[in-house]
PDB file of N, CA and C in Angstrom:
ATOM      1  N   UNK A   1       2.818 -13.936   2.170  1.00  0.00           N
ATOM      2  CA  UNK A   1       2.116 -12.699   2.312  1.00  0.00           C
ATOM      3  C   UNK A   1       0.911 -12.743   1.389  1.00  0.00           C
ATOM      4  N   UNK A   2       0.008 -11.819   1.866  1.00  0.00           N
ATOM      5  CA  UNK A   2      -1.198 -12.199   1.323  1.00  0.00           C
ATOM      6  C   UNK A   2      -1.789 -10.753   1.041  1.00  0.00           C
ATOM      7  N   UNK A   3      -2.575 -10.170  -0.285  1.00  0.00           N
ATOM      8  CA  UNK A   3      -3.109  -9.242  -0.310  1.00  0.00           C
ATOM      9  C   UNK A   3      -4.800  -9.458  -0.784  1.00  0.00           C
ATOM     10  N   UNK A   4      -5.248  -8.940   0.539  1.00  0.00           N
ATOM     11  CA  UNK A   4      -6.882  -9.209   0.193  1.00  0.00           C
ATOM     12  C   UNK A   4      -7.599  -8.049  -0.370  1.00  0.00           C
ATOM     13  N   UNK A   5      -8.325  -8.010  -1.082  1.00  0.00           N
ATOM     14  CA  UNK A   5      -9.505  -6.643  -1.244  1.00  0.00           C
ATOM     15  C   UNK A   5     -10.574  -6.988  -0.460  1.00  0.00           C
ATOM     16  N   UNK A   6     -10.918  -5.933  -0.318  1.00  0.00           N
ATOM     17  CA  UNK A   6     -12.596  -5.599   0.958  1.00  0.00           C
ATOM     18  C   UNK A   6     -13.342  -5.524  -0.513  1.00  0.00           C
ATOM     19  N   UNK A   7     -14.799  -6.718  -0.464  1.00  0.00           N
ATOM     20  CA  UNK A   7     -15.438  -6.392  -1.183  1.00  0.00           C
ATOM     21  C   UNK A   7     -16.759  -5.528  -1.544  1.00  0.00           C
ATOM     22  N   UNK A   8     -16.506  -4.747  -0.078  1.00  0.00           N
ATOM     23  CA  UNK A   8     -17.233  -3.279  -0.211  1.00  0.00           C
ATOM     24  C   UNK A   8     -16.965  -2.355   1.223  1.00  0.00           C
ATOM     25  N   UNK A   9     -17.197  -1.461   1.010  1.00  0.00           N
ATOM     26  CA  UNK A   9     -16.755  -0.155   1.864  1.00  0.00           C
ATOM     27  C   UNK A   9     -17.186  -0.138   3.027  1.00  0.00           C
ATOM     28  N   UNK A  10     -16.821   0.098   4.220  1.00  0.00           N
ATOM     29  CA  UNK A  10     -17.467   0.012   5.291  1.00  0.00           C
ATOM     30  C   UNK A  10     -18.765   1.340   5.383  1.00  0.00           C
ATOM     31  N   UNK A  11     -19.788   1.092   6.085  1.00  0.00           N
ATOM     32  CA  UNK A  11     -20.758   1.701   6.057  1.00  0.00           C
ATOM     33  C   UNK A  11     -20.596   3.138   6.437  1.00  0.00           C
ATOM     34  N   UNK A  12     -19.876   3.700   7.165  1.00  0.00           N
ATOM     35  CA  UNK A  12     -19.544   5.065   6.931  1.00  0.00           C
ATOM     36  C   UNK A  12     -18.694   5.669   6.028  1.00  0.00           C
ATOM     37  N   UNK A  13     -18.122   4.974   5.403  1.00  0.00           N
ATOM     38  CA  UNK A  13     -17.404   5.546   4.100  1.00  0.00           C
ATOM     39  C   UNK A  13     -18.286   6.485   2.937  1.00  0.00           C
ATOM     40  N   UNK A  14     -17.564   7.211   2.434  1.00  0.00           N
ATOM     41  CA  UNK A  14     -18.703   7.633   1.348  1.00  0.00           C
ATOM     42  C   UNK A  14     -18.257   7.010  -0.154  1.00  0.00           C
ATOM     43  N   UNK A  15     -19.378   7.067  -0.468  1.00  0.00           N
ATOM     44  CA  UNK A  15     -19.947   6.380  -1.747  1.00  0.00           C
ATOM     45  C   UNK A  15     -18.448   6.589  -3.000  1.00  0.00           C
ATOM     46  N   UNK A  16     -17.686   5.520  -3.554  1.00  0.00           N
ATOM     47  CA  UNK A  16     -16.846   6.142  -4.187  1.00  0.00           C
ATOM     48  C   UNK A  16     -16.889   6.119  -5.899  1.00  0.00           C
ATOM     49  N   UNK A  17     -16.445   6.949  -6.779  1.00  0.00           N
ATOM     50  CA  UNK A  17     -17.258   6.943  -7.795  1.00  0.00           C
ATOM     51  C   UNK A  17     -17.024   5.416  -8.517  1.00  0.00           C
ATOM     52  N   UNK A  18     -17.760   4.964  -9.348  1.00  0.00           N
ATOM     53  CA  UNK A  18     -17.622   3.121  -9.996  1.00  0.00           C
ATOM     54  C   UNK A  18     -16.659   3.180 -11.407  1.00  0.00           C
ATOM     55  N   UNK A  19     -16.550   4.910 -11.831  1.00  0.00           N
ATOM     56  CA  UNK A  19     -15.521   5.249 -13.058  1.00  0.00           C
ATOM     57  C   UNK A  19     -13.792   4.829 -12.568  1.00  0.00           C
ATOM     58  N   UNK A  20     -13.815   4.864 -11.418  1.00  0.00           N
ATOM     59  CA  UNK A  20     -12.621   4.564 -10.851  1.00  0.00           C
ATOM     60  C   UNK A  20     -11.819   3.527 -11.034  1.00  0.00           C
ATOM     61  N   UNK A  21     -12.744   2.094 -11.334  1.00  0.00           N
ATOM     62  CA  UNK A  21     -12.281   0.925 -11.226  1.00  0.00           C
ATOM     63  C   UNK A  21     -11.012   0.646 -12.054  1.00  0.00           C
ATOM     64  N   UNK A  22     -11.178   1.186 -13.408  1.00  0.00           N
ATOM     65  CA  UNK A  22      -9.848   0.712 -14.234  1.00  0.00           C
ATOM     66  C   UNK A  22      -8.581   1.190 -13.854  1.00  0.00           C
ATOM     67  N   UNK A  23      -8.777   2.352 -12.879  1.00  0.00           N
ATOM     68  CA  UNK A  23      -7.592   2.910 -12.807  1.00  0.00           C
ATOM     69  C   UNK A  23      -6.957   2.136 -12.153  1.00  0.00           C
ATOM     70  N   UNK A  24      -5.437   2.172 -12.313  1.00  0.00           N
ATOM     71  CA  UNK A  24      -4.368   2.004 -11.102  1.00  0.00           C
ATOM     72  C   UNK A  24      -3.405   2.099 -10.434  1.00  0.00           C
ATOM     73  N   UNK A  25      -3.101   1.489  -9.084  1.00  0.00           N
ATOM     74  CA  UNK A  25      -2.006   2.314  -8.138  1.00  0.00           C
ATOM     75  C   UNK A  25      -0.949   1.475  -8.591  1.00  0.00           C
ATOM     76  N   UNK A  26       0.428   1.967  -8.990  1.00  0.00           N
ATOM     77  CA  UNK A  26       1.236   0.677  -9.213  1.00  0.00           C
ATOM     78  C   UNK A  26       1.921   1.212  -7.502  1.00  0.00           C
ATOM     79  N   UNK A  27       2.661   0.427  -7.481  1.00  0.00           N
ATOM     80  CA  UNK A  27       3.403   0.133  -6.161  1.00  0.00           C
ATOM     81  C   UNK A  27       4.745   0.407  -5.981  1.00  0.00           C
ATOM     82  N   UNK A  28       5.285   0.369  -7.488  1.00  0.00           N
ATOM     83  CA  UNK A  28       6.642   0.518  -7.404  1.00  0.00           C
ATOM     84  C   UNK A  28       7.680  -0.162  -7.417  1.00  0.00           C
ATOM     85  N   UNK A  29       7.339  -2.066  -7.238  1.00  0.00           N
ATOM     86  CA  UNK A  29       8.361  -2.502  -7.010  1.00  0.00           C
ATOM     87  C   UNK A  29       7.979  -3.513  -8.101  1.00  0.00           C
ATOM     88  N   UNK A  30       9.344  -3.594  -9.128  1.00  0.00           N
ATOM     89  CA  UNK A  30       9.691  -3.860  -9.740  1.00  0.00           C
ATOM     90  C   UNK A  30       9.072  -5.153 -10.619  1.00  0.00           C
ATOM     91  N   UNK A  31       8.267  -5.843 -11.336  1.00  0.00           N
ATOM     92  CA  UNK A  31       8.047  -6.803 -11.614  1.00  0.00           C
ATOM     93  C   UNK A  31       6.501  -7.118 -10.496  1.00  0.00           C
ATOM     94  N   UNK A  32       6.296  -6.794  -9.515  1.00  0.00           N
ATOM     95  CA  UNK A  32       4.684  -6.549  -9.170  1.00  0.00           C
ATOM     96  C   UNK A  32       3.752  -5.860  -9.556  1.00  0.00           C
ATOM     97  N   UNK A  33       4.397  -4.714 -10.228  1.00  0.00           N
ATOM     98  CA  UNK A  33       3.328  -3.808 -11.143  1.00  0.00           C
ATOM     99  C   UNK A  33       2.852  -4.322 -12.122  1.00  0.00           C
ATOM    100  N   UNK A  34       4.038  -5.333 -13.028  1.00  0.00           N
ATOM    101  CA  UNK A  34       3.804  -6.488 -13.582  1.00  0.00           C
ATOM    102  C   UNK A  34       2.456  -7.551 -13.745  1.00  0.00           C
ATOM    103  N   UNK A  35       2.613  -7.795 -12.434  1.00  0.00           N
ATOM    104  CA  UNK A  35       1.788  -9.110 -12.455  1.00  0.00           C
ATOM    105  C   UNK A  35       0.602  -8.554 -11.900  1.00  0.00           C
ATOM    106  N   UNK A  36       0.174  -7.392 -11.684  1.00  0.00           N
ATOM    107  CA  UNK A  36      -0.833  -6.761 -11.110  1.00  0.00           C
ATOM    108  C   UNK A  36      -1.282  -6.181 -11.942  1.00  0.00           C
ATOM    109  N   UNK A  37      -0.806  -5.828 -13.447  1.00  0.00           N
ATOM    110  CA  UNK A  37      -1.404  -5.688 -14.408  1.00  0.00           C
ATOM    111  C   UNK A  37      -1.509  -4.027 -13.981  1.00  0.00           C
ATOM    112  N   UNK A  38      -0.113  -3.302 -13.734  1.00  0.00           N
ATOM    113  CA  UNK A  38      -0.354  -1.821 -13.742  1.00  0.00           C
ATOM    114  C   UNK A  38       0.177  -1.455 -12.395  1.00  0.00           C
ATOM    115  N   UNK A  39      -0.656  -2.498 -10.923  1.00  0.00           N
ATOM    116  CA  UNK A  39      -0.943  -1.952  -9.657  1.00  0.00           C
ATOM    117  C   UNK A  39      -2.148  -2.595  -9.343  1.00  0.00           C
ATOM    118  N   UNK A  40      -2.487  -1.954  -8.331  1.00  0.00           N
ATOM    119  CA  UNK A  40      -3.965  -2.475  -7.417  1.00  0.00           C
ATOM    120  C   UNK A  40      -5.178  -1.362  -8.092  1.00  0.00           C
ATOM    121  N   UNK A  41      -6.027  -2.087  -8.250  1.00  0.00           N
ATOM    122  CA  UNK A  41      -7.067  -1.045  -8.620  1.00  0.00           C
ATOM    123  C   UNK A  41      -7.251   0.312  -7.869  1.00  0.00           C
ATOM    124  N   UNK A  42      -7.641   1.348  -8.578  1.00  0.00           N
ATOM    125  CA  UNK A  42      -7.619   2.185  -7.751  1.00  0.00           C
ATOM    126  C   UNK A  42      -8.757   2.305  -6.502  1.00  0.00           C
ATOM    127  N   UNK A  43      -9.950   1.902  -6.980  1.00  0.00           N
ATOM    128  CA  UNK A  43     -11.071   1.814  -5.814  1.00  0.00           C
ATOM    129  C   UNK A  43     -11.197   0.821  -5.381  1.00  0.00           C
ATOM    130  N   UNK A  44     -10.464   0.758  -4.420  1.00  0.00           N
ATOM    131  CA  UNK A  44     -10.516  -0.779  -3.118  1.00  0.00           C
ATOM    132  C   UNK A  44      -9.616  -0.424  -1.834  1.00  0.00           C
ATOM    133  N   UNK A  45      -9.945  -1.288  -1.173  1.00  0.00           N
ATOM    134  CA  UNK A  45      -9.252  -1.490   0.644  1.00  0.00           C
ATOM    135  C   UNK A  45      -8.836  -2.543   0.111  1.00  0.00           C
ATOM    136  N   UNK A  46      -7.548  -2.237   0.957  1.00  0.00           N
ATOM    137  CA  UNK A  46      -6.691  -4.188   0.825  1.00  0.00           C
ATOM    138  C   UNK A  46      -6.155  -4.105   2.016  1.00  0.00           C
ATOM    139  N   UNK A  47      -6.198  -5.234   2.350  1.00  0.00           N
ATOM    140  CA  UNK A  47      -5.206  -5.710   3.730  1.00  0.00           C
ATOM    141  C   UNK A  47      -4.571  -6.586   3.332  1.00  0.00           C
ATOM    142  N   UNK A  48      -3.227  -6.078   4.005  1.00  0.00           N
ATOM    143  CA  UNK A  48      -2.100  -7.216   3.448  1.00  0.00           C
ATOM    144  C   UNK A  48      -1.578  -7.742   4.640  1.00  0.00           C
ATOM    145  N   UNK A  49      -1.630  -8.991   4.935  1.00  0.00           N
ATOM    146  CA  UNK A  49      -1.227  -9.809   5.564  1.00  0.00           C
ATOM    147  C   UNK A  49      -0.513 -11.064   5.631  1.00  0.00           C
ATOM    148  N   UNK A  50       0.316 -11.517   6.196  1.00  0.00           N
ATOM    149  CA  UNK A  50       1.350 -12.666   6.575  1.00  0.00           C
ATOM    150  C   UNK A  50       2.202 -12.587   7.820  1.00  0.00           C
ATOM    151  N   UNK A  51       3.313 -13.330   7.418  1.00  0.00           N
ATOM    152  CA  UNK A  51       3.884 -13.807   8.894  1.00  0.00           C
ATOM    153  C   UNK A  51       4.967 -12.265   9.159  1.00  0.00           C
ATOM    154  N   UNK A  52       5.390 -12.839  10.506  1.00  0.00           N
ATOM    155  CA  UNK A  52       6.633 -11.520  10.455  1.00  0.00           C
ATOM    156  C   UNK A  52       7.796 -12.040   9.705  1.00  0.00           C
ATOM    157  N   UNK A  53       8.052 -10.752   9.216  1.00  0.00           N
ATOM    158  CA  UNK A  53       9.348 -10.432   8.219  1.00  0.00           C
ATOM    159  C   UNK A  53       8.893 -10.924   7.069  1.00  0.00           C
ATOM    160  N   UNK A  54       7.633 -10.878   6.302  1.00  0.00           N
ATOM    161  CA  UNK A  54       7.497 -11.172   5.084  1.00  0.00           C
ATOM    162  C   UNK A  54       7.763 -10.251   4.407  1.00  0.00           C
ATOM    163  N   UNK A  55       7.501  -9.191   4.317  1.00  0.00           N
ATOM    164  CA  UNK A  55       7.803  -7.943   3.757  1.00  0.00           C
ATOM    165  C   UNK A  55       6.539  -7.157   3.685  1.00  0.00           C
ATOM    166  N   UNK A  56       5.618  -7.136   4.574  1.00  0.00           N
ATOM    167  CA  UNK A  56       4.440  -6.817   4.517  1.00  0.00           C
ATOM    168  C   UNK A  56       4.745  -4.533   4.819  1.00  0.00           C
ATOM    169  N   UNK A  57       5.743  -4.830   5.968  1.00  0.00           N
ATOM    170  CA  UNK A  57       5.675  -3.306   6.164  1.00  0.00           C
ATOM    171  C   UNK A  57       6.867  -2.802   4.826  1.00  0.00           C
ATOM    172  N   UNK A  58       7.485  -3.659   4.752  1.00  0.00           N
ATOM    173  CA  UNK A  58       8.078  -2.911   3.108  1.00  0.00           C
ATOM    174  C   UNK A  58       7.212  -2.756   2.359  1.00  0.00           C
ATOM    175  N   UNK A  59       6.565  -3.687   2.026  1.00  0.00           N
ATOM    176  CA  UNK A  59       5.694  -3.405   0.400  1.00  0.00           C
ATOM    177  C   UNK A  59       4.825  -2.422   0.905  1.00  0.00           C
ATOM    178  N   UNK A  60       4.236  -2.390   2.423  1.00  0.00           N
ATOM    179  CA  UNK A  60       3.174  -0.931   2.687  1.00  0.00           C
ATOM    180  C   UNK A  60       4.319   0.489   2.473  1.00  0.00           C
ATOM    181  N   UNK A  61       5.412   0.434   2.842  1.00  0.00           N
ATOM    182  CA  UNK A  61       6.255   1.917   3.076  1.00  0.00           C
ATOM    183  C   UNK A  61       6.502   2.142   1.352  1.00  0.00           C
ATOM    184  N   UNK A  62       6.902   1.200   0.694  1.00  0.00           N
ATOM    185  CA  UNK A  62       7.382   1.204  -0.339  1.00  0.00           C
ATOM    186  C   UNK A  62       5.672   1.823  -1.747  1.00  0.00           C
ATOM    187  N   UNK A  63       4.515   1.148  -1.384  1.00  0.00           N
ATOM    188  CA  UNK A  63       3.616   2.016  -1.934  1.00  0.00           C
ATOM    189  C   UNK A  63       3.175   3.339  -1.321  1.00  0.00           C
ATOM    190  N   UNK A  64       3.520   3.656   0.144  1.00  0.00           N
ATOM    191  CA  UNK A  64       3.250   4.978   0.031  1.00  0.00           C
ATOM    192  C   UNK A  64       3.957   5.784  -0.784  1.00  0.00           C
ATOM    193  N   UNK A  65       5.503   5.399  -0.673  1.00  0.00           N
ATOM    194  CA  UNK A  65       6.435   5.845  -1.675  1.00  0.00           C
ATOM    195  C   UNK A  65       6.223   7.002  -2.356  1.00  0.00           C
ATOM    196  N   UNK A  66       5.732   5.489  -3.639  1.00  0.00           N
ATOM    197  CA  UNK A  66       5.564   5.780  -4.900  1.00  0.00           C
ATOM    198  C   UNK A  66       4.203   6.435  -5.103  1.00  0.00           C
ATOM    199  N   UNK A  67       3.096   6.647  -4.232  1.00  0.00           N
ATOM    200  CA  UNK A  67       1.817   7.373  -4.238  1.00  0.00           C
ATOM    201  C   UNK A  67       2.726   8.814  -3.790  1.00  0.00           C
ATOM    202  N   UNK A  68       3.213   8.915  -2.837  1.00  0.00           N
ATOM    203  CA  UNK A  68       4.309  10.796  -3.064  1.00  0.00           C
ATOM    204  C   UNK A  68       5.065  10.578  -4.399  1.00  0.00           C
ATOM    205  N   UNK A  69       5.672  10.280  -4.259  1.00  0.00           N
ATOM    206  CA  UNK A  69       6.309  10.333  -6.061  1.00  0.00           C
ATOM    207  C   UNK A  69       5.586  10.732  -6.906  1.00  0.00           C
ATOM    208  N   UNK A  70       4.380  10.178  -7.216  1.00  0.00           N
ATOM    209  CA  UNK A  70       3.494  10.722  -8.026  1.00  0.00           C
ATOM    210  C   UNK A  70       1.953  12.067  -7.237  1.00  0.00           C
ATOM    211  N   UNK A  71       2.839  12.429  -6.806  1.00  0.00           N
ATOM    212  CA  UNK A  71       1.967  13.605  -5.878  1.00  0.00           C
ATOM    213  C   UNK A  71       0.836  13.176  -5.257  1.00  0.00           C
ATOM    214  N   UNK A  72       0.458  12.198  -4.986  1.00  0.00           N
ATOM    215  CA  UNK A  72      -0.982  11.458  -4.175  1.00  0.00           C
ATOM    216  C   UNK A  72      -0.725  11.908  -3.044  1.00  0.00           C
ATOM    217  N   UNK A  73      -1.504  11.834  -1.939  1.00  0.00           N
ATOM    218  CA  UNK A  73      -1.804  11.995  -1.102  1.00  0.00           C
ATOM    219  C   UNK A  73      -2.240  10.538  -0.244  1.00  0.00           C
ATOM    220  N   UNK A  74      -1.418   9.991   0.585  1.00  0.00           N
ATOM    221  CA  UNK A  74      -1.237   8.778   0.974  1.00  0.00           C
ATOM    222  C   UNK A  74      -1.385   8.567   2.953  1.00  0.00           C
ATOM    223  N   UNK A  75      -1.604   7.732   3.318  1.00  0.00           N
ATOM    224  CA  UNK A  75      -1.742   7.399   4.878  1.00  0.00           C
ATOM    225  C   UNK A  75      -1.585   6.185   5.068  1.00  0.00           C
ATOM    226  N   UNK A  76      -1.467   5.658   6.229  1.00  0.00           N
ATOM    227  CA  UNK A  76      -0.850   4.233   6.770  1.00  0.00           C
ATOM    228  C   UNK A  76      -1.326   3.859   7.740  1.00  0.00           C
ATOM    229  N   UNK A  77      -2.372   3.014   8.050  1.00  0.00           N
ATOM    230  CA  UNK A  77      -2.872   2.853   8.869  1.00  0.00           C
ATOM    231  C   UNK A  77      -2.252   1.296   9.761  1.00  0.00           C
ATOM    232  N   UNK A  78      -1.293   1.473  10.951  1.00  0.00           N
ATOM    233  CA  UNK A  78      -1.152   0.219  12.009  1.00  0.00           C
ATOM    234  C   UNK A  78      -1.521   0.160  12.997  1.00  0.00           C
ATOM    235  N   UNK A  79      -1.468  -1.275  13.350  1.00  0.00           N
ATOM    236  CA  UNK A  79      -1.931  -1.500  15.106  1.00  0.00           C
ATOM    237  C   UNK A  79      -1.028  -1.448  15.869  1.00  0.00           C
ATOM    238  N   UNK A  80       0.667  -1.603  15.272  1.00  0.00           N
ATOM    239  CA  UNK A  80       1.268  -2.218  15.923  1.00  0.00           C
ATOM    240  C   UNK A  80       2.261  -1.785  15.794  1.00  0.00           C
ATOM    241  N   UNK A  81       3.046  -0.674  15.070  1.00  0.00           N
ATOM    242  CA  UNK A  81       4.365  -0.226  14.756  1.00  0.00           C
ATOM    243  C   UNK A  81       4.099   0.969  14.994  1.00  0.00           C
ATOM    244  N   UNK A  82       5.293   1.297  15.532  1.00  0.00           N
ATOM    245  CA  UNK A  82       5.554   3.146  16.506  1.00  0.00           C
ATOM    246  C   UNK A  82       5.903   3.843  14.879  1.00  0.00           C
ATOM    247  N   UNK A  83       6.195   4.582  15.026  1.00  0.00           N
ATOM    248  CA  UNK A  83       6.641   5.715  14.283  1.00  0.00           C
ATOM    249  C   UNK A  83       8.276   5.523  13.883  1.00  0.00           C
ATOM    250  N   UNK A  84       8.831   5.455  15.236  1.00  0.00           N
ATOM    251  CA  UNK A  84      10.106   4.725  15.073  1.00  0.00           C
ATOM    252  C   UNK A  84      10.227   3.436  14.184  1.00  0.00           C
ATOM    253  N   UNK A  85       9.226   2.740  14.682  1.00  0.00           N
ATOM    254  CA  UNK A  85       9.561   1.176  13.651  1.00  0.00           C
ATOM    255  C   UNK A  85       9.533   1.116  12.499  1.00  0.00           C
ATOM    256  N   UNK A  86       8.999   2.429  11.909  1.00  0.00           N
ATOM    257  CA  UNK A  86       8.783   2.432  10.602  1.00  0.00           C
ATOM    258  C   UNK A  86       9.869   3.231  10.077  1.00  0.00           C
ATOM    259  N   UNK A  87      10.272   3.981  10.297  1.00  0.00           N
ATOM    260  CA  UNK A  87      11.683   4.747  10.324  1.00  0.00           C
ATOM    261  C   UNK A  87      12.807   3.553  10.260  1.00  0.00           C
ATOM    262  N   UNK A  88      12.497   2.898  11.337  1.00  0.00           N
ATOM    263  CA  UNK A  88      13.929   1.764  11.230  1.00  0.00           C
ATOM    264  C   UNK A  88      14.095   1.080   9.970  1.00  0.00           C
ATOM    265  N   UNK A  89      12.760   0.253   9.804  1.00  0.00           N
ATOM    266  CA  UNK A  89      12.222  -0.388   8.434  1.00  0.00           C
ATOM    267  C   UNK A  89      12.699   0.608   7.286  1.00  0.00           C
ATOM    268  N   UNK A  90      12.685   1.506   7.352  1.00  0.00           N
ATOM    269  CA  UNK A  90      12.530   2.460   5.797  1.00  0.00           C
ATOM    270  C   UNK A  90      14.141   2.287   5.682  1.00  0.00           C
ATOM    271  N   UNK A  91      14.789   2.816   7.032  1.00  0.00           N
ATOM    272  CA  UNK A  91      16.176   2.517   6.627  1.00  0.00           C
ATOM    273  C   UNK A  91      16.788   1.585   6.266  1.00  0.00           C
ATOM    274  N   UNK A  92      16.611   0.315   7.126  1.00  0.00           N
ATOM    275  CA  UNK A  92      17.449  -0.760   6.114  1.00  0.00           C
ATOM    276  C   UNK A  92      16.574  -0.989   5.010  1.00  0.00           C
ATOM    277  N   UNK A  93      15.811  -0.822   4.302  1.00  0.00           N
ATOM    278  CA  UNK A  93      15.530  -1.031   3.225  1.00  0.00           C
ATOM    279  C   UNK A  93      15.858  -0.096   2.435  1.00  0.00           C
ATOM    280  N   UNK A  94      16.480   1.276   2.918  1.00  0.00           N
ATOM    281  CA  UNK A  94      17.175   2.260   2.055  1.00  0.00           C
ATOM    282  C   UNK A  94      15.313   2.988   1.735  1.00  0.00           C
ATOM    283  N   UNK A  95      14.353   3.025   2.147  1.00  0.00           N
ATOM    284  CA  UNK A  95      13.132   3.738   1.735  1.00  0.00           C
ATOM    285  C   UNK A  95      13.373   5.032   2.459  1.00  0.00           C
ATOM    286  N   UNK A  96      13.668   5.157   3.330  1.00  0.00           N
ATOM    287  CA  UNK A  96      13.977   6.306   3.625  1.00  0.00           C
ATOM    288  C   UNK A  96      15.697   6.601   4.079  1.00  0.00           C
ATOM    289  N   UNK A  97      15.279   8.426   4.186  1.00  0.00           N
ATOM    290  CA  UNK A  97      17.075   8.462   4.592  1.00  0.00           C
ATOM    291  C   UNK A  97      17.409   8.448   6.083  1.00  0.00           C
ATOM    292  N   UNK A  98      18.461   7.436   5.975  1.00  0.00           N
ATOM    293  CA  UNK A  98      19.092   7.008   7.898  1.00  0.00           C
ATOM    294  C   UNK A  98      19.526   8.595   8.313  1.00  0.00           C
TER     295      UNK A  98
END
């Protein structure tokens, strides 16, 4: 699995402030907050990508999570998973309740 940053905003985005950078999102899972030094910066796009069943839609369900946990305001953007699939996912991973 692979996590990329966009190294700038797509052209209709608006301008986001540059005080932002130090901040960060941790994720929640255990020993990646770790090595991420906190989380992911707070001002960036990442796409995370790899094969199936890497854990790509866990580690996405699992940081929205922890962005509600800490009262954020969070969204999920796929091409390819229903509403259901993500429901299924949350359950066996215990992220959400069956």
């Amino acid at each position: 699995m692979n996590i990329v940053k966009r190294k700038s905003l797509p052209k209709s985005a608006p301008a986001v402030s540059t005080n932002l950078t130090d901040e960060r999102c941790p994720n929640g899972v255990e020993g990646l907050d770790d090595i991420l030094a906190g989380g992911l910066p707070r001002a960036g796009f990442y796409l995370v990508q790899g094969d199936p069943g890497s854990g790509k839609t866990t580690l996405a369900l699992q940081f929205l999570l922890e962005g509600l946990r800490r009262g954020e305001k969070v969204f999920n953007i796929t091409l390819s998973e229903t509403k259901q699939d993500l429901l299924k996912v949350g359950a066996i991973t215990r992220l959400v309740p069956r």
